[in-house]
Protein backbone atom coordinates (compact mmCIF):
# COMPACT_ATOMS: atom_id res chain seq x y z
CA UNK A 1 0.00 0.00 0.00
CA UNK A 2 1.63 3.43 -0.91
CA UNK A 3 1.33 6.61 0.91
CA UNK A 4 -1.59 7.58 -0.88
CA UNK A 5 -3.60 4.59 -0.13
CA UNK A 6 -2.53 4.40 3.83
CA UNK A 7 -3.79 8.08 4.45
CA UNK A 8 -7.26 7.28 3.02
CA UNK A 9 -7.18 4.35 5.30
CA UNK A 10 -6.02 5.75 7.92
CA UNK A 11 -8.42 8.65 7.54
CA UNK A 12 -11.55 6.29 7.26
CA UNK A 13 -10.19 3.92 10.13
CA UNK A 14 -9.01 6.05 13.02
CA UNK A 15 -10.94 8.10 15.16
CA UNK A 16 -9.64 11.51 15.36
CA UNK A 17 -5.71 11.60 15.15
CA UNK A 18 -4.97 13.83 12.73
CA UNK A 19 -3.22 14.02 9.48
CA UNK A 20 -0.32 11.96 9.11
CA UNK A 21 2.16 13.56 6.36
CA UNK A 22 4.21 10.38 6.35
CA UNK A 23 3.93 6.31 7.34
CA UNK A 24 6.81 4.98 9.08
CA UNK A 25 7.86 1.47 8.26
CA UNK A 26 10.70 0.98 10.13
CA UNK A 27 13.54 2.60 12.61
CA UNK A 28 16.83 2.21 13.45
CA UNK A 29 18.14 4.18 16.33
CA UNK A 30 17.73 7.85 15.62
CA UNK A 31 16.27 6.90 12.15
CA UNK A 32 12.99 6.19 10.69
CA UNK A 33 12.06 5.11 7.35
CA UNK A 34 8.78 5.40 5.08
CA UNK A 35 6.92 3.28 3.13
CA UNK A 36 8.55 5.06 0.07
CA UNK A 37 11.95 4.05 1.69
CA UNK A 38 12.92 7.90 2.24
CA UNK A 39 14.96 7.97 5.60
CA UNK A 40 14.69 10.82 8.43
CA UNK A 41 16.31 11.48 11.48
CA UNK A 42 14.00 11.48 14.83
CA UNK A 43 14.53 14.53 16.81
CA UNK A 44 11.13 13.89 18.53
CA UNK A 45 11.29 10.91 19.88
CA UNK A 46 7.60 9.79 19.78
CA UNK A 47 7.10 12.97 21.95
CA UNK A 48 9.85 12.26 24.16
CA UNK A 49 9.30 8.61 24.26
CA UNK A 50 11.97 6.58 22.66
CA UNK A 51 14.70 6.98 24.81
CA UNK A 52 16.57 4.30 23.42
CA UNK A 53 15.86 5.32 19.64
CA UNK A 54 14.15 2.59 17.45
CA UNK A 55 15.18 -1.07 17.45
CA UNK A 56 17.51 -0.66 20.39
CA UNK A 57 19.11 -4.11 21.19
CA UNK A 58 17.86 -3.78 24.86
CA UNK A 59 14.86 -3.09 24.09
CA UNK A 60 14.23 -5.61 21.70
CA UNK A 61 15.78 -8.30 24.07
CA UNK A 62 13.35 -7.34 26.57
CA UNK A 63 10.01 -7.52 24.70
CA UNK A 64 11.33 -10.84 22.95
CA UNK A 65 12.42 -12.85 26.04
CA UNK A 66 9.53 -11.69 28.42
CA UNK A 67 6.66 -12.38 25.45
CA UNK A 68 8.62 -15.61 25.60
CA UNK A 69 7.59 -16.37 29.21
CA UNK A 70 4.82 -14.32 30.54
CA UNK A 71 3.37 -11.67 29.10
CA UNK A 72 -0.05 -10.93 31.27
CA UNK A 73 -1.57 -11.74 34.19
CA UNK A 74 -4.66 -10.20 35.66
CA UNK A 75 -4.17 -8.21 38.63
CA UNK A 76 -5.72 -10.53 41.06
CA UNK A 77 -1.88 -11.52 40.95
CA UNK A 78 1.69 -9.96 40.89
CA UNK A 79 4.74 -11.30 38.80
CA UNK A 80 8.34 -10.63 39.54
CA UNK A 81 9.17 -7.64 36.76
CA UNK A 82 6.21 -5.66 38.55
CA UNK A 83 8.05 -5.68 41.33
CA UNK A 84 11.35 -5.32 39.98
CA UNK A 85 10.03 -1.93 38.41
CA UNK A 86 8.62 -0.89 41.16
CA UNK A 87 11.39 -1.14 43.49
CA UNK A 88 13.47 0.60 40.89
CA UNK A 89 11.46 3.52 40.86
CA UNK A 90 11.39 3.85 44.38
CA UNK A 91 14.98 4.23 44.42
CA UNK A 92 15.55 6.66 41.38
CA UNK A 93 12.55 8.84 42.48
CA UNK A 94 14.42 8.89 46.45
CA UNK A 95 10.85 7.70 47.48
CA UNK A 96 12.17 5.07 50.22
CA UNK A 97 10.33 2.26 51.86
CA UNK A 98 7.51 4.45 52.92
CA UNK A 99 7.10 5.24 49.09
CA UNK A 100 4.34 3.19 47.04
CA UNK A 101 4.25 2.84 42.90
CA UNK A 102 1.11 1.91 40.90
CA UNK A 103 1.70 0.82 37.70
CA UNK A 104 -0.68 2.27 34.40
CA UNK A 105 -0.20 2.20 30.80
CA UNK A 106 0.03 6.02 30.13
CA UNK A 107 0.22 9.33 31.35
CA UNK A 108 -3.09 9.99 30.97
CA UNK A 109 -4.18 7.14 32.91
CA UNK A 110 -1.49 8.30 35.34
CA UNK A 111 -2.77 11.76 35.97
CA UNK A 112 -6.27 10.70 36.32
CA UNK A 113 -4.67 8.24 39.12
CA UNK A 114 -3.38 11.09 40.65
CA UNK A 115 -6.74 13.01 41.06
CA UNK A 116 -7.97 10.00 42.83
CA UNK A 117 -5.06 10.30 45.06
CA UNK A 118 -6.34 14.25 45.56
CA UNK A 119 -9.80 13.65 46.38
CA UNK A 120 -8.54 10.73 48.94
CA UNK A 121 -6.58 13.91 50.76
CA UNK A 122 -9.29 16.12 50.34
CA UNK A 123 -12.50 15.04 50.80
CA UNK A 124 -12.03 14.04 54.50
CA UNK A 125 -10.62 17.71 55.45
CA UNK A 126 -13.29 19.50 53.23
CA UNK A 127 -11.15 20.41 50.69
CA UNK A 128 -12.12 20.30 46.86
CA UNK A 129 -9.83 22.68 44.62
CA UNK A 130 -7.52 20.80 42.42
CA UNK A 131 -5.26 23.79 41.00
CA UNK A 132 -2.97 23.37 37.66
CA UNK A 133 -1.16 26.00 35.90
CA UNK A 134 -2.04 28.07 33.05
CA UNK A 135 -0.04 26.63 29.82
CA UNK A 136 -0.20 23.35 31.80
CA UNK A 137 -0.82 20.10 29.34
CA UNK A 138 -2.58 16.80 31.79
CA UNK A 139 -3.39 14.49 29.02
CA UNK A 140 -6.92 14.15 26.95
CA UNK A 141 -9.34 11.82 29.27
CA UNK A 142 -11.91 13.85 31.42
CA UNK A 143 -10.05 14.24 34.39
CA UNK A 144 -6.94 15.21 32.95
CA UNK A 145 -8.37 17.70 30.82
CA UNK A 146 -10.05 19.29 33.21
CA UNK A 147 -6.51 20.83 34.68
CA UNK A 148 -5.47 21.39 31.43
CA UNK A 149 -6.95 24.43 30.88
CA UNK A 150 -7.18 25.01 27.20
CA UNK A 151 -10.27 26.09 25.26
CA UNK A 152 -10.03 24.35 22.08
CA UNK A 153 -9.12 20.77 23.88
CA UNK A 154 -11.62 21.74 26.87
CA UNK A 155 -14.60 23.46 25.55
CA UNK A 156 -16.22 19.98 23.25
CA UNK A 157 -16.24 17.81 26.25
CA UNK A 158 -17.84 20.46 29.14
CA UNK A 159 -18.83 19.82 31.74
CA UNK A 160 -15.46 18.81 33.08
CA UNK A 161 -14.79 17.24 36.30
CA UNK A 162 -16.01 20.23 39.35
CA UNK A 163 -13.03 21.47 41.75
CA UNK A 164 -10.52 22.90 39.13
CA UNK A 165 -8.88 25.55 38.29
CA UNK A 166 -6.01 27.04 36.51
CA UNK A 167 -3.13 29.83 38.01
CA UNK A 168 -0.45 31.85 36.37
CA UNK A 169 2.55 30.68 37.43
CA UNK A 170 3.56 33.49 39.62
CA UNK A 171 4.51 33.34 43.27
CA UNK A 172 1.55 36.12 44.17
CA UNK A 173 -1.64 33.70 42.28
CA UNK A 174 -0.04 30.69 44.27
CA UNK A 175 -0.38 32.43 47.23
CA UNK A 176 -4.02 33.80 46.40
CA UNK A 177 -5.35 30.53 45.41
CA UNK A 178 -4.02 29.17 48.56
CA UNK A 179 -5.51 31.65 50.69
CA UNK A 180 -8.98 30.40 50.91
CA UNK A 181 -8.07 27.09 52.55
CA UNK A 182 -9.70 24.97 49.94
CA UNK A 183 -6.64 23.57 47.77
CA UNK A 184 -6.52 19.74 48.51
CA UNK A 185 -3.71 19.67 45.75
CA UNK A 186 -1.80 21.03 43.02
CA UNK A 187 -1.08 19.63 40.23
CA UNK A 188 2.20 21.40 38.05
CA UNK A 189 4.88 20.56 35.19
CA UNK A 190 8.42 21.30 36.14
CA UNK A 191 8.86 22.26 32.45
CA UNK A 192 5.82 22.58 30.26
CA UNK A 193 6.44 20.88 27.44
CA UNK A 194 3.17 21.32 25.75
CA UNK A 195 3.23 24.79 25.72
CA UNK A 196 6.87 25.48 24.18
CA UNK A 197 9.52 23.65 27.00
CA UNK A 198 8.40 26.68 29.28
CA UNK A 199 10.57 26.14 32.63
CA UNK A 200 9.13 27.71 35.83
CA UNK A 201 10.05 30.86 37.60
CA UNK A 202 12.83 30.24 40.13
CA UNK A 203 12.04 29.49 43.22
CA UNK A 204 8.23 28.75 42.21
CA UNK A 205 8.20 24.53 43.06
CA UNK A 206 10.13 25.30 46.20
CA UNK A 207 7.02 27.92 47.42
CA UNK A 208 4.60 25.54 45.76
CA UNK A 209 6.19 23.01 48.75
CA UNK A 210 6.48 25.82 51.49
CA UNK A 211 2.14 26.44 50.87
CA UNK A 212 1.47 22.92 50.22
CA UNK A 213 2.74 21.94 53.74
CA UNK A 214 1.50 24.92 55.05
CA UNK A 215 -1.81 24.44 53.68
CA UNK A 216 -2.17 20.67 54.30
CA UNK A 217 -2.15 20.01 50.55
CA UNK A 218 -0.26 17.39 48.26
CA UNK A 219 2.32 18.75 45.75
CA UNK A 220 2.06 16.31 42.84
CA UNK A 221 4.30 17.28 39.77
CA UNK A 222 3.67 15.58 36.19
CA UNK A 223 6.68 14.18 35.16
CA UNK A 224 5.26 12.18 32.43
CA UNK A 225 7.25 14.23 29.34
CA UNK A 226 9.98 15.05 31.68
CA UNK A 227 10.53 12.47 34.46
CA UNK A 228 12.92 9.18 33.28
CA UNK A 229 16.07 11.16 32.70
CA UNK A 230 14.78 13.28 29.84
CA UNK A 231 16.59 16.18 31.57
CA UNK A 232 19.69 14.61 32.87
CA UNK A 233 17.85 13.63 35.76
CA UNK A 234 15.70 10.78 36.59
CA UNK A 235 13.15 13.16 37.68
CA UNK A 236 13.08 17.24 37.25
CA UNK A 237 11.97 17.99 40.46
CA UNK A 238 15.87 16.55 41.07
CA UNK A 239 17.32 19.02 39.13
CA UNK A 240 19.33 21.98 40.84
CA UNK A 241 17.10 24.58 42.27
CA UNK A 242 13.71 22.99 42.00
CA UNK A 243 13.29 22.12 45.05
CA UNK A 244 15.31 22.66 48.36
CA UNK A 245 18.02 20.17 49.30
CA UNK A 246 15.37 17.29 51.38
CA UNK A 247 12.21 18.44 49.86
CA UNK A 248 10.20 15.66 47.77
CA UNK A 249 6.45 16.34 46.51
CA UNK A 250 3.85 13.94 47.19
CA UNK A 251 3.74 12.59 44.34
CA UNK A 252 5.43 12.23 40.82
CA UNK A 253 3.63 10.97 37.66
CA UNK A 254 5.76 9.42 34.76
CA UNK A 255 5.46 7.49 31.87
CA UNK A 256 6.73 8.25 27.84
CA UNK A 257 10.44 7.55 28.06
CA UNK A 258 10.59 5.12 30.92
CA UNK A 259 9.14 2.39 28.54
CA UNK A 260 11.20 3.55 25.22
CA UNK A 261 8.09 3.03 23.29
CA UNK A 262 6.37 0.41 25.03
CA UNK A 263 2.76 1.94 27.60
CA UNK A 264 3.60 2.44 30.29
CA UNK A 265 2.93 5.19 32.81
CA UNK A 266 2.54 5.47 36.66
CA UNK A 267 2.13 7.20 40.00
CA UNK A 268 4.95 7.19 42.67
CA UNK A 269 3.64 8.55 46.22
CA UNK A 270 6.12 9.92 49.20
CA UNK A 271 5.50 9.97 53.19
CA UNK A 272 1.98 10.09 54.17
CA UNK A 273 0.65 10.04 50.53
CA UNK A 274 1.75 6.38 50.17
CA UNK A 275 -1.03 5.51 52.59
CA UNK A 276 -4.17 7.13 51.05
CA UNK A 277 -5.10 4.53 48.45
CA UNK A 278 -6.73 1.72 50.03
CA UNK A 279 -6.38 -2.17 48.49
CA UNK A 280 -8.66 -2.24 45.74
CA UNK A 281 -9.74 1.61 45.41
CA UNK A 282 -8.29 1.65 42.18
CA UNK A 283 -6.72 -0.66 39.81
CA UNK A 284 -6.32 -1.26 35.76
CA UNK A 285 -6.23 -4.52 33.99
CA UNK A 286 -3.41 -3.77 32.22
CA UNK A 287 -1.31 -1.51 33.83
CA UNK A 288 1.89 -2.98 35.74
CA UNK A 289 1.72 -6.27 33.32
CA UNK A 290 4.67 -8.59 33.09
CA UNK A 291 6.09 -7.45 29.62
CA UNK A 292 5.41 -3.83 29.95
CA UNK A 293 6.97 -4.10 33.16
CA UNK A 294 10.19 -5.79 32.19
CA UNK A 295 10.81 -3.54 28.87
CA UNK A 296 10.78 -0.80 31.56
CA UNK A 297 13.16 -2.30 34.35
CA UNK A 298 15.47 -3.06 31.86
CA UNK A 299 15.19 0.87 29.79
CA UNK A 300 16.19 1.74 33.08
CA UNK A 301 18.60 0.02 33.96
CA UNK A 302 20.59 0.28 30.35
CA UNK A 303 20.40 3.95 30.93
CA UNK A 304 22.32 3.39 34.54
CA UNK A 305 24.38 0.73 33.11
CA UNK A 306 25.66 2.88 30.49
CA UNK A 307 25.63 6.54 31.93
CA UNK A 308 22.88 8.16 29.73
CA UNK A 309 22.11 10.31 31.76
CA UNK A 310 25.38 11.77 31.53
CA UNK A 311 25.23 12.03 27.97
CA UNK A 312 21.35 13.44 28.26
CA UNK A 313 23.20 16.67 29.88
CA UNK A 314 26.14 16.79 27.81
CA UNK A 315 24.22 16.34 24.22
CA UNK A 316 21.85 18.77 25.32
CA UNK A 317 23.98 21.47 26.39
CA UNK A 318 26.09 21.11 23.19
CA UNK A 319 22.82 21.02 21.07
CA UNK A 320 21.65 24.44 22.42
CA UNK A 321 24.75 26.36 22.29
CA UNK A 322 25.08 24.85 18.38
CA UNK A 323 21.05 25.77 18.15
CA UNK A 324 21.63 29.13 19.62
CA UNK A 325 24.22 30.16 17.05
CA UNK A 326 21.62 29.67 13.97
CA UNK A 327 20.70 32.77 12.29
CA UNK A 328 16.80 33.01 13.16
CA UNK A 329 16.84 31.68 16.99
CA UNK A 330 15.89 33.87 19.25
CA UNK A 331 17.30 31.35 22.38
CA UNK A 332 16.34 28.02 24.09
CA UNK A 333 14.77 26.54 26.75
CA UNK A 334 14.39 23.48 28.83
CA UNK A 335 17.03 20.99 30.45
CA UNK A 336 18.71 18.05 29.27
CA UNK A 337 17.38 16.48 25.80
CA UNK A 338 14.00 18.31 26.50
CA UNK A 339 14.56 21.57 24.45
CA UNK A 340 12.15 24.22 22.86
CA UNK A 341 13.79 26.72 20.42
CA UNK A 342 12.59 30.00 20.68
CA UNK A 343 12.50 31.77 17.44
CA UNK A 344 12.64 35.03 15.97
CA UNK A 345 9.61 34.94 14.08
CA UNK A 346 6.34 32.77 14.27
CA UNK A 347 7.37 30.34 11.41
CA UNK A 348 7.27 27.44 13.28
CA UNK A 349 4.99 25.57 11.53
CA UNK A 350 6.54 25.96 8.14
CA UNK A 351 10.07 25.23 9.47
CA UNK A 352 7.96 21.59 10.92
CA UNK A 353 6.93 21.03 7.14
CA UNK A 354 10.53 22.34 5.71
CA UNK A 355 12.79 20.13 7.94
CA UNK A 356 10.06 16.92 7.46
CA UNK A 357 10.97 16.97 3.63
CA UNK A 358 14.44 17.57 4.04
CA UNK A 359 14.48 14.53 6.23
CA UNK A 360 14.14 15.72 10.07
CA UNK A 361 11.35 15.30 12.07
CA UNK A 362 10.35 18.35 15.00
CA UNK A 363 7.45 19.66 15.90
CA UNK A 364 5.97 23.47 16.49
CA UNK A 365 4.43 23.38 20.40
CA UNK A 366 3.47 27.26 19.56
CA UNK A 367 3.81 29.35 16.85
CA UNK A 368 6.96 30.54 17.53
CA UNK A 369 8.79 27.75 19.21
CA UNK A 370 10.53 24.28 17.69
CA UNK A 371 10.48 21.29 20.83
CA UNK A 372 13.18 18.71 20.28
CA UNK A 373 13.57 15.73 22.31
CA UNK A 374 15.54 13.42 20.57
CA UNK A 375 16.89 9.77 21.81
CA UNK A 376 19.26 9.71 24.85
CA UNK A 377 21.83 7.91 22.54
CA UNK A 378 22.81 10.67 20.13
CA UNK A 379 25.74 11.91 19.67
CA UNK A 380 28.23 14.22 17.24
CA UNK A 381 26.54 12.59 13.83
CA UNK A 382 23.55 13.03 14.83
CA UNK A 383 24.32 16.37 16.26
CA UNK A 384 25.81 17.75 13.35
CA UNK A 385 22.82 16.22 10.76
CA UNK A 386 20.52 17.84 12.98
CA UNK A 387 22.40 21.31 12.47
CA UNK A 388 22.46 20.59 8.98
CA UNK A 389 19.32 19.83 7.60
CA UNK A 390 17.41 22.54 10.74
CA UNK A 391 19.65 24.69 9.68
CA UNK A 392 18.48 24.44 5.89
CA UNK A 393 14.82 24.75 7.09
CA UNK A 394 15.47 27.93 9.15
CA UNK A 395 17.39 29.97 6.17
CA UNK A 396 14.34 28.52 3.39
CA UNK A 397 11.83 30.09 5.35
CA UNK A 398 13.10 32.91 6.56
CA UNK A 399 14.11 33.81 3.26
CA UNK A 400 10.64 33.11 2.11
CA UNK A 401 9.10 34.76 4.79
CA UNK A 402 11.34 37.99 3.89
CA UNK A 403 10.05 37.81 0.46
């Protein structure tokens, strides 16, 4: 079936997903191929999900010799990968033995886990607000959308879920909304990723803690796009100046690159949070099952093994100071291989189609800003293609745009 043929299919035969420009056959670490055989270089990632790249060896031994021996169970029972995984995240998140992890298949699922996990604080102390930021992306399923507060995702599906509601993210509205007494939780990005790789203010997660406590309110961050190592840290909330040295929130959502394209996704809960969910409050067929878990143990544990994380902070900080020197870019933001290039005019979307026929696959969060979160194995050649062929897309259309 060519091109042609696969986009009338895939029109008539998926439910709203959008146009799809190209169909991917096949990948090889920072590569993908199309059914026409034309080759591009992934600087996406799936949306920040293939850590590894495509076809990883790891990976691939993972899925092969776990479908080989047990692939699903229901969860009337455990197996030992759940608990492998589990453990593991405990330790990378610095949740301890007090800490608890339920396993999902997505970050969507995950987030609406953690709104349970709010209303279980809440409810008992008369407390109903759930606050998110403004800019702030949850996921698409009810609850989730309801603290992601944008109109044109929001407004077919109202009435959302009561209790929400959306802040700037400025020190003075976090300490209005807390004011009234009724915040059972917060719910915040460390870097919005959705809305351009926006980091937040200094010092902003360490007051979120200060009025949480204060306020007897969890602190849960979504760390589904950034949590994993994406920023040369298993979790953001770890990286220098987020929070004070000792603080941890409540709880942590994650999922995208801890599976390296297998679903997964999950809560992890801290302290006093760990003990809200009672057995059988909440639970998901899937989520936590043998294979899924395994692929992700062993993502994991190939980035310790190997130091990725390491080269997650190095790649990134030589990417940005190479992206920062193109004519056209107005700067950069974000941390590790999470990056959004700010540009100089709102030609985001045409640089997106440019770079995609030239070979190199982005994508425009905002009209004015380029999001890049390529595999956590690149290195110089795929460094300098990148430069190349973005580069090439940035002088086109800012010399057509001049025009």
């Amino acid at each position: 079936m060519n091109d042609e043929n696969w986009k009338v299919a895939a029109g008539r035969d998926l439910m709203s997903l959008g146009t799809r420009p190209r169909m991917f056959v096949s990948g090889s670490g920072s590569h993908v191929t199309d059914s026409d055989g034309a080759e591009y270089l992934d600087f996406l990632g799936g949306i920040a999900v293939n850590s590894l790249g495509h076809a990883h060896p790891v990976f691939v031994e993972a899925v092969s010799e776990q479908a080989a021996t047990l692939s699903h169970v229901s969860n009337y029972f455990t197996s030992p990968p759940q608990l492998d995984l589990a453990a593991r995240l405990k330790r990378l998140a610095g949740a301890g033995d007090a800490g608890r992890v339920f396993l999902a298949n997505s970050g969507g699922e995950a987030n609406e886990t953690a709104l349970k996990l709010a209303r279980l604080h809440g409810n008992p102390r008369g407390k109903g607000t759930i606050l998110s930021l403004e800019g702030a992306f949850h996921g698409r399923t009810l609850g989730a959308l309801s603290i992601t507060p944008k109109a044109a995702y929001q407004d077919p599906f109202q009435p959302l879920i009561p209790g929400t509601r959306s802040i700037p993210a400025t020190e003075e509205a976090l300490e209005a909304a807390f004011a009234p007494g009724d915040v059972a939780a917060i719910v915040i990005e460390p870097i919005q990723g959705e809305a351009g790789v926006r980091e937040l203010p200094a010092g902003f997660l360490a007051r979120a803690r200060e009025l949480t406590r204060e306020h007897d309110a969890l602190l849960i961050l979504d760390e589904v796009q950034t949590g994993s190592g994406r920023t040369g840290e298993w979790f953001a909330f770890q990286l220098p100046g987020m929070l004070p040295d000792g603080e941890l929130p409540d709880a942590v959502t994650f999922a995208k690159a801890v599976g390296a394209g297998f679903p997964l996704g999950g809560l992890i809960t801290f302290g006093a949070a760990s003990d809200l969910f009672a057995p059988g409050m909440h639970n998901s067929t899937f989520g936590g099952n043998p294979l899924a878990s395994h692929v992700a143990d062993r993502v994991l544990a190939h980035v310790e093994e190997a130091c990725l994380l390491e080269n997650v902070s190095a790649r990134g900080a030589q990417l940005r100071e190479r992206v920062e020197a193109l004519p056209g870019v107005a700067g950069t933001r974000g941390a590790g291989l999470l990056i959004g290039i700010a540009l100089e005019r709102p030609v985001a979307a045409a640089i997106v189609a440019d770079a995609l026929e030239r070979g190199l696959i982005v994508n425009a969060p905002g009209p004015d800003t380029i999001r890049i979160a390529p595999a956590f194995t690149i290195g110089d050649a795929e460094i300098d293609q990148f430069i190349e062929t973005f580069g090439a897309s940035l002088a086109a259309v800012h010399e057509e745009s001049a025009a």
